[in-house]
PDB file of N, CA and C in Angstrom:
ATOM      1  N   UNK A   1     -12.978   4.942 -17.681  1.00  0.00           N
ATOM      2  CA  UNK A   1     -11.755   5.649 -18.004  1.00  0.00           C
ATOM      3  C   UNK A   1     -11.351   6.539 -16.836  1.00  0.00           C
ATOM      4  N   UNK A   2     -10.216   6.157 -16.552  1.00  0.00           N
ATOM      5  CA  UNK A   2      -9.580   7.399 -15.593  1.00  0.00           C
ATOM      6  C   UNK A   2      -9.868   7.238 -14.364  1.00  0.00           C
ATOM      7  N   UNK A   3     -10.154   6.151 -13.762  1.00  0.00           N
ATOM      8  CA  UNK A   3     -10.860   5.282 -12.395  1.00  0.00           C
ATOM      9  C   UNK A   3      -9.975   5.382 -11.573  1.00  0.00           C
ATOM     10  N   UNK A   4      -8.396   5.106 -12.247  1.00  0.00           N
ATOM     11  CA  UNK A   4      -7.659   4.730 -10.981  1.00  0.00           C
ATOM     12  C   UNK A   4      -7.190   5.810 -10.408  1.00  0.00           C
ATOM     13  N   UNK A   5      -7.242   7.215 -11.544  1.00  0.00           N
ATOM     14  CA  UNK A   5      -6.875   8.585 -11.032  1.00  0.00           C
ATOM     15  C   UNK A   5      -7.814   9.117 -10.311  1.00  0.00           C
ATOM     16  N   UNK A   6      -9.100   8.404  -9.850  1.00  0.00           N
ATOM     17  CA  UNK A   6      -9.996   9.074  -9.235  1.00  0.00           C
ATOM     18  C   UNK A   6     -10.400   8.426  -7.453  1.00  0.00           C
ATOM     19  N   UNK A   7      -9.555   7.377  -7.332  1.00  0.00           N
ATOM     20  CA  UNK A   7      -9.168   7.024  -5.835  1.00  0.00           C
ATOM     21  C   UNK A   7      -8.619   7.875  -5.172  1.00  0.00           C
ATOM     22  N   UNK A   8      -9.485   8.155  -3.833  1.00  0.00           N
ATOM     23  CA  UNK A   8      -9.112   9.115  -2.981  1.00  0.00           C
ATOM     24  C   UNK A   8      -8.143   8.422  -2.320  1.00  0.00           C
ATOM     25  N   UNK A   9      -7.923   9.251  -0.904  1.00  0.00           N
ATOM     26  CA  UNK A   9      -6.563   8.191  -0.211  1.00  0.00           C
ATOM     27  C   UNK A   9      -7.379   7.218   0.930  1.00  0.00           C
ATOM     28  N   UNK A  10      -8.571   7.503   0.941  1.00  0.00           N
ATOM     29  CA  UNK A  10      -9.397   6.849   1.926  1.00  0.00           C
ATOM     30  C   UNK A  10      -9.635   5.563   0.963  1.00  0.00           C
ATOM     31  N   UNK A  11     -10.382   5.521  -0.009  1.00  0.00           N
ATOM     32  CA  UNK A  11     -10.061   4.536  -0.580  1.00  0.00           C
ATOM     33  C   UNK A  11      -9.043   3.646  -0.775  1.00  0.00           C
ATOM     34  N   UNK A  12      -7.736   4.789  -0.891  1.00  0.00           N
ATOM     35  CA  UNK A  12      -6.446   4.007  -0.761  1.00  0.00           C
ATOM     36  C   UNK A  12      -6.563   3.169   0.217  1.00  0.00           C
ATOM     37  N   UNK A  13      -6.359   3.734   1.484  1.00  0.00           N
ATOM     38  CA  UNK A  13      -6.033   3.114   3.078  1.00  0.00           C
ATOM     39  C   UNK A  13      -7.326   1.994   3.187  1.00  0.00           C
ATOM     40  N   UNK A  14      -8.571   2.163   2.625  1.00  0.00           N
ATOM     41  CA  UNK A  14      -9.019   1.097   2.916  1.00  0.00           C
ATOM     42  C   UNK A  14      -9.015   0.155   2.216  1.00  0.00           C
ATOM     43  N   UNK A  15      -8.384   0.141   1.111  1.00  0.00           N
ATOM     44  CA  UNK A  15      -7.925  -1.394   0.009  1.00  0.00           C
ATOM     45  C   UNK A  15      -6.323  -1.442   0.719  1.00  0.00           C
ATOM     46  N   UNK A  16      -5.675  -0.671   1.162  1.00  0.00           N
ATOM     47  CA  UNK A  16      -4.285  -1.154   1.559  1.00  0.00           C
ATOM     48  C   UNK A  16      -4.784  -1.958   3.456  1.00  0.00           C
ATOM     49  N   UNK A  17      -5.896  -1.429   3.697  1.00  0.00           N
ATOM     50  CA  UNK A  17      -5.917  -2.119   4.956  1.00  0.00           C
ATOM     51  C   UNK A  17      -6.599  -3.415   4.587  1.00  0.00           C
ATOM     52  N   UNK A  18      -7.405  -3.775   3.950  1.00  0.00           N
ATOM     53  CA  UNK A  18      -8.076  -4.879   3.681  1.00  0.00           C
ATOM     54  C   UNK A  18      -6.534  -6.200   2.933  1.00  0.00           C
ATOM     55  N   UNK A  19      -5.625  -5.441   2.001  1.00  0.00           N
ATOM     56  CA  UNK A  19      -4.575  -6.355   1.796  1.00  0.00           C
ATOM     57  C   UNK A  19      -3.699  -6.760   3.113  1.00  0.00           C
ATOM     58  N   UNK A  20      -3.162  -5.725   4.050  1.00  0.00           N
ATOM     59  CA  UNK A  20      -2.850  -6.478   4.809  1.00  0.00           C
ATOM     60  C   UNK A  20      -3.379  -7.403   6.102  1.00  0.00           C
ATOM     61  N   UNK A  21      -4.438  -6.934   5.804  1.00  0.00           N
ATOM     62  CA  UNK A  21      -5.304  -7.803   6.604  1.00  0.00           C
ATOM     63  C   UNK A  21      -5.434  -9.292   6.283  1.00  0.00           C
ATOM     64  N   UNK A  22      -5.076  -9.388   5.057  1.00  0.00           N
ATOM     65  CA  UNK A  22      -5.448 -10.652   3.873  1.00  0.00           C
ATOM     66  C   UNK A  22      -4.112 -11.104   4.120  1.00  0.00           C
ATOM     67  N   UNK A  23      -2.704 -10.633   3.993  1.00  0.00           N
ATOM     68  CA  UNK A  23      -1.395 -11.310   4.181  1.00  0.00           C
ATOM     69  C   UNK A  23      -0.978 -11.477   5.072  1.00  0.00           C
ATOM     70  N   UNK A  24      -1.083 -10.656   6.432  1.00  0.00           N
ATOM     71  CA  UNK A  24      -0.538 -10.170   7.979  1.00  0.00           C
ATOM     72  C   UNK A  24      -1.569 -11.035   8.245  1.00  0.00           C
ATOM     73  N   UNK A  25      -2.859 -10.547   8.860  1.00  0.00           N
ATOM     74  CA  UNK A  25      -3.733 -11.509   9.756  1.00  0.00           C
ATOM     75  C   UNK A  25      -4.152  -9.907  10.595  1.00  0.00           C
ATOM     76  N   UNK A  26      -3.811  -9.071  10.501  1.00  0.00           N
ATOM     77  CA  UNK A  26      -3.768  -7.603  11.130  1.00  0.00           C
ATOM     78  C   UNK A  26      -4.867  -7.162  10.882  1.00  0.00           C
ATOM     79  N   UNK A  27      -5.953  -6.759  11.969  1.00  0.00           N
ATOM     80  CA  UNK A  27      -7.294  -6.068  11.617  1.00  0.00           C
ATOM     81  C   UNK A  27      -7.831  -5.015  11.060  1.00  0.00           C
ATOM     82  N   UNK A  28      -8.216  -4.268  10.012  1.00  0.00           N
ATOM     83  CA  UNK A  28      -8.244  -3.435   8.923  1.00  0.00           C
ATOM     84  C   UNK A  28      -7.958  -2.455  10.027  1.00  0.00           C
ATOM     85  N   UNK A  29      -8.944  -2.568  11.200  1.00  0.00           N
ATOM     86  CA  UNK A  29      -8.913  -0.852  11.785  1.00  0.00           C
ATOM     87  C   UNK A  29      -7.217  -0.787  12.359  1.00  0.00           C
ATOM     88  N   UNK A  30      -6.679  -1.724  12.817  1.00  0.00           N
ATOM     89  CA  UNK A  30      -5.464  -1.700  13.201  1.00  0.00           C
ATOM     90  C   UNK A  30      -4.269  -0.017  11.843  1.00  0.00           C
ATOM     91  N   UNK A  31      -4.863  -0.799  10.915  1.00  0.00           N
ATOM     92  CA  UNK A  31      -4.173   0.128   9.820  1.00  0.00           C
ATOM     93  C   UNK A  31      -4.701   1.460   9.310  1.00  0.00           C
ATOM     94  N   UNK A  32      -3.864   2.504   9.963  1.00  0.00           N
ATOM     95  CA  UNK A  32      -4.002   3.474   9.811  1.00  0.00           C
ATOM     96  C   UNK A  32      -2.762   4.774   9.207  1.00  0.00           C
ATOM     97  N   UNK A  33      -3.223   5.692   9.010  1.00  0.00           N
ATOM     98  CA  UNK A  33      -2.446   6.421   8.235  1.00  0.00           C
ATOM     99  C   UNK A  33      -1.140   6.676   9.061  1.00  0.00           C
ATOM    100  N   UNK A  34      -0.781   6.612  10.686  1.00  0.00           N
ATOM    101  CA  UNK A  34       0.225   7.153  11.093  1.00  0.00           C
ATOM    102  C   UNK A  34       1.032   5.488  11.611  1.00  0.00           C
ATOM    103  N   UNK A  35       0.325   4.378  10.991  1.00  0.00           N
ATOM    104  CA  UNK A  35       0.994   3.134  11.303  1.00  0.00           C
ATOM    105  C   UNK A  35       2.028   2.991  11.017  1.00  0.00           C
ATOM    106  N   UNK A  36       3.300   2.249  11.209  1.00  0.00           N
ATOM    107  CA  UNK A  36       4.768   2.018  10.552  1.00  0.00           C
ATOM    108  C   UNK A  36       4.317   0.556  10.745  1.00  0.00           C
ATOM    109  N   UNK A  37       4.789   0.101   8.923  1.00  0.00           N
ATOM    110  CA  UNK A  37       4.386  -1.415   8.905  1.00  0.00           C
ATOM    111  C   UNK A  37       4.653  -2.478   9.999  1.00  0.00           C
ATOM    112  N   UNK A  38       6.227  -2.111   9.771  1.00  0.00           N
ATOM    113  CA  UNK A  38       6.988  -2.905  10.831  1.00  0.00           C
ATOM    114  C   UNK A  38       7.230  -2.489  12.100  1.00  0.00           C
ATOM    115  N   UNK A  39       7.272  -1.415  12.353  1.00  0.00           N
ATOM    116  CA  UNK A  39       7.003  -1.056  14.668  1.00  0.00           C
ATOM    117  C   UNK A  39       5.534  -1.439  14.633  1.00  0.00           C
ATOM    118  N   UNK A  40       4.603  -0.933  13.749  1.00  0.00           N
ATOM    119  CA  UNK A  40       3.305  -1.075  14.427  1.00  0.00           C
ATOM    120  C   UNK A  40       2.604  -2.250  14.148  1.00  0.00           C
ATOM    121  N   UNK A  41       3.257  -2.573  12.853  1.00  0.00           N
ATOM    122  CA  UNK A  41       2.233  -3.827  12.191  1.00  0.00           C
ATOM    123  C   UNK A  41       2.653  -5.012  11.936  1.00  0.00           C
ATOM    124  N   UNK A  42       3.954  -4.953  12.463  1.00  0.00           N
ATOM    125  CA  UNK A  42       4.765  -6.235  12.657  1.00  0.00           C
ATOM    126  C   UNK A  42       4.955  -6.598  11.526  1.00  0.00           C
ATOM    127  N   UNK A  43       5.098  -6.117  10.509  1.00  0.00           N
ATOM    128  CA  UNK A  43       4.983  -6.511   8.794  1.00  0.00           C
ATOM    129  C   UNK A  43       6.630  -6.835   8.776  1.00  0.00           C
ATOM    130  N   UNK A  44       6.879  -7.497   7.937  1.00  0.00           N
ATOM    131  CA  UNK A  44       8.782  -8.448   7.749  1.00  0.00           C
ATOM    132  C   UNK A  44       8.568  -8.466   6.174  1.00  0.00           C
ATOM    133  N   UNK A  45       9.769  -7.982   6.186  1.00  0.00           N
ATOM    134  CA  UNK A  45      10.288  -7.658   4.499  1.00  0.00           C
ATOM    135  C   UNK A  45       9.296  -8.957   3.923  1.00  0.00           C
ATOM    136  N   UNK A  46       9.273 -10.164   4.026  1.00  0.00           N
ATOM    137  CA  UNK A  46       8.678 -11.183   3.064  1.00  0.00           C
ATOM    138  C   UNK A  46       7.112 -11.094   2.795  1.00  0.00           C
ATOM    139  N   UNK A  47       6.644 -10.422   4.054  1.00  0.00           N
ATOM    140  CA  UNK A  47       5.161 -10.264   3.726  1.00  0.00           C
ATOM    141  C   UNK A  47       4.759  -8.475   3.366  1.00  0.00           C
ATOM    142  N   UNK A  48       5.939  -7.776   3.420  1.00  0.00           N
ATOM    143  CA  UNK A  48       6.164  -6.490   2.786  1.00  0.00           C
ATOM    144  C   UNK A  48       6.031  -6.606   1.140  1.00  0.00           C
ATOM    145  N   UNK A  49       7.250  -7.325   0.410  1.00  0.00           N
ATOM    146  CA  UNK A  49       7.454  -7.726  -0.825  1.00  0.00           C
ATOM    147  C   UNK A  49       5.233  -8.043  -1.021  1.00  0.00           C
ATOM    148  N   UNK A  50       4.797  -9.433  -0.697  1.00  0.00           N
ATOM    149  CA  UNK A  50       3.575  -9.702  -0.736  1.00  0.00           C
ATOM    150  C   UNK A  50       2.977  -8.630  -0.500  1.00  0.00           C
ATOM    151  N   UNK A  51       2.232  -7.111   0.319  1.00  0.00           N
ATOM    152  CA  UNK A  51       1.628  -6.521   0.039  1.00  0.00           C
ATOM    153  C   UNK A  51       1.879  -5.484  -0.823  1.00  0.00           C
ATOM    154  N   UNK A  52       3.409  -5.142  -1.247  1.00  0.00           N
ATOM    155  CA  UNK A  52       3.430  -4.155  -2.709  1.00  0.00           C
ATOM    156  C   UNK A  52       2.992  -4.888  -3.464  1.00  0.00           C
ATOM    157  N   UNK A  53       3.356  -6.236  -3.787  1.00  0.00           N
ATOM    158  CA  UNK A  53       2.799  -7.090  -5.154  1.00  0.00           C
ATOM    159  C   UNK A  53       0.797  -7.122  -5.157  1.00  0.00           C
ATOM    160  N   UNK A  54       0.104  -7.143  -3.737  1.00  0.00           N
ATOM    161  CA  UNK A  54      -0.782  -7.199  -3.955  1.00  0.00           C
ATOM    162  C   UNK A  54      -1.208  -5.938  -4.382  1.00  0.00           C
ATOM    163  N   UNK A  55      -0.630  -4.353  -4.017  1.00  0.00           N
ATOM    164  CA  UNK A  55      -0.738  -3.028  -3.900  1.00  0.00           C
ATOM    165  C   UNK A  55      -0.591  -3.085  -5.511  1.00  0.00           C
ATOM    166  N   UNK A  56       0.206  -3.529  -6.039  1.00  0.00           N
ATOM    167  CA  UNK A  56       0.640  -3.057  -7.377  1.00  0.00           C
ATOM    168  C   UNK A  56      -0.734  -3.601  -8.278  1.00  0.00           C
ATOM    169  N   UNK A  57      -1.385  -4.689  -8.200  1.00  0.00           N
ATOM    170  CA  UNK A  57      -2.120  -5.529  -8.783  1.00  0.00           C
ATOM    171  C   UNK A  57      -3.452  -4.305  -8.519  1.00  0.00           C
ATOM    172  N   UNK A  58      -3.967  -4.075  -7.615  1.00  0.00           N
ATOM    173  CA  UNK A  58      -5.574  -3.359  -6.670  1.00  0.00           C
ATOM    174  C   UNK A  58      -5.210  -2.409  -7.306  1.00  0.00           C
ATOM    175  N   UNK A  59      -4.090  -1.533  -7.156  1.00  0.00           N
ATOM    176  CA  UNK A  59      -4.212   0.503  -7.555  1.00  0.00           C
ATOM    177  C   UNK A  59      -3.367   0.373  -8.866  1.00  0.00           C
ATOM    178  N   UNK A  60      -3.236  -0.788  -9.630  1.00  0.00           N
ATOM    179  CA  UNK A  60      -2.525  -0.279 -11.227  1.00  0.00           C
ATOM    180  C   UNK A  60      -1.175   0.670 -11.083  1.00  0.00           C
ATOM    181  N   UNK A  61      -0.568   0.146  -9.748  1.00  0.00           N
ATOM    182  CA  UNK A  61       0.691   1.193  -9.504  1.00  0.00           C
ATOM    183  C   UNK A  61       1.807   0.138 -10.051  1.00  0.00           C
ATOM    184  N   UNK A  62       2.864   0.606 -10.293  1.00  0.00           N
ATOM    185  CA  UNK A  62       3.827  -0.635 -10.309  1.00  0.00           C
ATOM    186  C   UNK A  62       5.282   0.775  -9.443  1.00  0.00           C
ATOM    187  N   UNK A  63       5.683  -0.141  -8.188  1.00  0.00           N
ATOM    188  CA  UNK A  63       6.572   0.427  -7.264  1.00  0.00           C
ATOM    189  C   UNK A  63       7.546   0.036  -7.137  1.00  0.00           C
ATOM    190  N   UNK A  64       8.892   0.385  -7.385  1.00  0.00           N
ATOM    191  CA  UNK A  64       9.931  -0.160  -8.358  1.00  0.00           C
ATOM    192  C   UNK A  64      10.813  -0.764  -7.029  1.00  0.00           C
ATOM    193  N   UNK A  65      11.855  -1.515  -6.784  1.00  0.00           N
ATOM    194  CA  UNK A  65      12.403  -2.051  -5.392  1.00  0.00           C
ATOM    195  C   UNK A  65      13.031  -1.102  -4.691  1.00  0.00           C
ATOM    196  N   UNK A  66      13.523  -0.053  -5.292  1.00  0.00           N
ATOM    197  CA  UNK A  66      14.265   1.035  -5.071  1.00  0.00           C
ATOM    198  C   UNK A  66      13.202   2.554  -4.176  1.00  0.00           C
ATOM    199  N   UNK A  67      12.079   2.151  -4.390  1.00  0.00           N
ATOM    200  CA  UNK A  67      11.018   2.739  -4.168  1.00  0.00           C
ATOM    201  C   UNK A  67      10.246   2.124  -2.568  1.00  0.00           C
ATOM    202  N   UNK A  68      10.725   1.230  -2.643  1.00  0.00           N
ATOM    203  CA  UNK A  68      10.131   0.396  -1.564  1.00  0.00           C
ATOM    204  C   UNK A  68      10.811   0.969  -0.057  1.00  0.00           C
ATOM    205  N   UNK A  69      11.906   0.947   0.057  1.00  0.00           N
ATOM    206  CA  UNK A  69      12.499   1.334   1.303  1.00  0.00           C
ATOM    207  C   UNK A  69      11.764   2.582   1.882  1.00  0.00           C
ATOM    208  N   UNK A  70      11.448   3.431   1.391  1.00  0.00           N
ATOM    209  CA  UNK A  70      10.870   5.012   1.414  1.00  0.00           C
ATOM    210  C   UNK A  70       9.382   4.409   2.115  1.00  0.00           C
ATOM    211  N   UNK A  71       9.040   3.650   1.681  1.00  0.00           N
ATOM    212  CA  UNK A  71       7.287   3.502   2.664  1.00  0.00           C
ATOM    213  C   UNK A  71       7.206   2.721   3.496  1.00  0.00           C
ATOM    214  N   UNK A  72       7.836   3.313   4.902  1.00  0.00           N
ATOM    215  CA  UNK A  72       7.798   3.340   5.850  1.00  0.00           C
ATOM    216  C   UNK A  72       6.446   2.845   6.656  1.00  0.00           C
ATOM    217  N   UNK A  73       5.867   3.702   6.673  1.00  0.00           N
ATOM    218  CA  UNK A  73       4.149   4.054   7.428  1.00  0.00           C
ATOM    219  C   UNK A  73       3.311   3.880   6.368  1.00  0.00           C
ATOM    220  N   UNK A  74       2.088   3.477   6.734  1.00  0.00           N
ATOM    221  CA  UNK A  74       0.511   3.041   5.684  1.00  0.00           C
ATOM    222  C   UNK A  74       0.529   4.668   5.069  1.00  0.00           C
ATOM    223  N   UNK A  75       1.033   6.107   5.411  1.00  0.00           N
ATOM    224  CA  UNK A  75       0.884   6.959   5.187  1.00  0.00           C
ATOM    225  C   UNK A  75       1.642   7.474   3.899  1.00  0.00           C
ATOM    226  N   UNK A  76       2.601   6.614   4.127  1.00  0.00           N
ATOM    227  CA  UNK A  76       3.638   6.905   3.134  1.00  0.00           C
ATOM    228  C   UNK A  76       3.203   6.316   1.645  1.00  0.00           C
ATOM    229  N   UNK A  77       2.611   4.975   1.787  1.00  0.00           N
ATOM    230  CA  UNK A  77       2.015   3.841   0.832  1.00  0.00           C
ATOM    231  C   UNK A  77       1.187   4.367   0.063  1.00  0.00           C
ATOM    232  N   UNK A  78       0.388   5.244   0.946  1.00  0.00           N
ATOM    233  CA  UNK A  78      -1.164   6.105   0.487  1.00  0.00           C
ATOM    234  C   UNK A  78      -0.548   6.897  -0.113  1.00  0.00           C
ATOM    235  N   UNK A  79       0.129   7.754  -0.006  1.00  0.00           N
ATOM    236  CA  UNK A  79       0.965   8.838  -0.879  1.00  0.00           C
ATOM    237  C   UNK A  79       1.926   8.696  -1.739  1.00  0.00           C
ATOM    238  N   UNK A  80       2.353   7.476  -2.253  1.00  0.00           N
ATOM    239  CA  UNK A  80       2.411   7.058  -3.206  1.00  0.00           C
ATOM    240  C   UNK A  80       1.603   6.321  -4.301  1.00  0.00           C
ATOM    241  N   UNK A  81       0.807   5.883  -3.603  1.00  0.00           N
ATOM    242  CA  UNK A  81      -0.229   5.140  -4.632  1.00  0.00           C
ATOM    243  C   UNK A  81      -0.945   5.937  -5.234  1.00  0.00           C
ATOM    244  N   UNK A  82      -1.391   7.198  -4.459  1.00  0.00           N
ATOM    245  CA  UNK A  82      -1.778   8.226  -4.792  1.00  0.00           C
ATOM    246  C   UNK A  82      -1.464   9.220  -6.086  1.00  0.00           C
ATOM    247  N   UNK A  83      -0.154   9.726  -5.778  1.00  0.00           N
ATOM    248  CA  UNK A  83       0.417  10.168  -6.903  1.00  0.00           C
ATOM    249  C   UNK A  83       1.124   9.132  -8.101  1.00  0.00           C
ATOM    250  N   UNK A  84       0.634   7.767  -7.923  1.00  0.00           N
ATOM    251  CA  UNK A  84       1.822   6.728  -9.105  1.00  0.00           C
ATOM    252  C   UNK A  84       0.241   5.856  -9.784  1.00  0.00           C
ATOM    253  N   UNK A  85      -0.206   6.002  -9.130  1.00  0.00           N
ATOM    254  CA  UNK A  85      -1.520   5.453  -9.637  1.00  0.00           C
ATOM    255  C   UNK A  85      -2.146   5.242 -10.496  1.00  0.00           C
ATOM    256  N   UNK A  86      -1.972   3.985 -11.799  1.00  0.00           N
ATOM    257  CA  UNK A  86      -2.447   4.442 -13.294  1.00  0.00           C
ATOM    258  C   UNK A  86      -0.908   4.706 -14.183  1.00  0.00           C
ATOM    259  N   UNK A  87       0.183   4.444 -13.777  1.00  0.00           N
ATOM    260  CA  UNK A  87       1.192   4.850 -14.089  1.00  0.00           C
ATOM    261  C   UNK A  87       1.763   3.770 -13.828  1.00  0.00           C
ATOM    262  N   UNK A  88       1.806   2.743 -14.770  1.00  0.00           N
ATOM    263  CA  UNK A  88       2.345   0.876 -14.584  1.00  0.00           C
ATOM    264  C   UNK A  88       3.477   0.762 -15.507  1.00  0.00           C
ATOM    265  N   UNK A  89       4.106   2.043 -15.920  1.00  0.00           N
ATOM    266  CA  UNK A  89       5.528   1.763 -16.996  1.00  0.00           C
ATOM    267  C   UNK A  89       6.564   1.318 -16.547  1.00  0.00           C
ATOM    268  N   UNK A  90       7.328   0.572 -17.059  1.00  0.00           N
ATOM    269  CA  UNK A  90       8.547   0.133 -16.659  1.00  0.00           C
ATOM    270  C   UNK A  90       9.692   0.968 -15.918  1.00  0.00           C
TER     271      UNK A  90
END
């Protein structure tokens, strides 16, 4: 009970680096908290869409499309997953 409220953000960043590592091809250490998906990580809206969907599935977040533009940087991702975490309502 209460697991997903108890992920730190290190945990975060290292299940968000291991997903894009899994969709991108991008090496976990590559992903870091001051990364920007797309200047640093070469990430393109289609494999963006693919790591919120995998993000949403791993941290029980659900991140609405409107929500998406705003996470910018792996930093931004972490700080949302963070505070939305366990919170999968429509």
């Amino acid at each position: 009970m209460g697991e997903s409220h108890s992920r730190s953000k290190r945990e975060i960043l290292d299940g968000l680096a291991d997903i894009v590592n899994e969709i991108a091809g991008i090496p976990t250490e590559d992903v870091h908290m001051s990364a920007s998906f797309t200047e640093d990580l070469d990430i393109d809206s289609l494999s963006m869409v693919e790591v919120i969907v995998a993000s949403e599935e791993r941290f029980d977040v659900r991140i609405p499309d409107d929500d998406v533009r705003f996470l910018v940087t792996v930093r931004d991702a972490v700080d949302y997953i963070a505070r939305h975490s366990g919170n999968t309502r429509p």
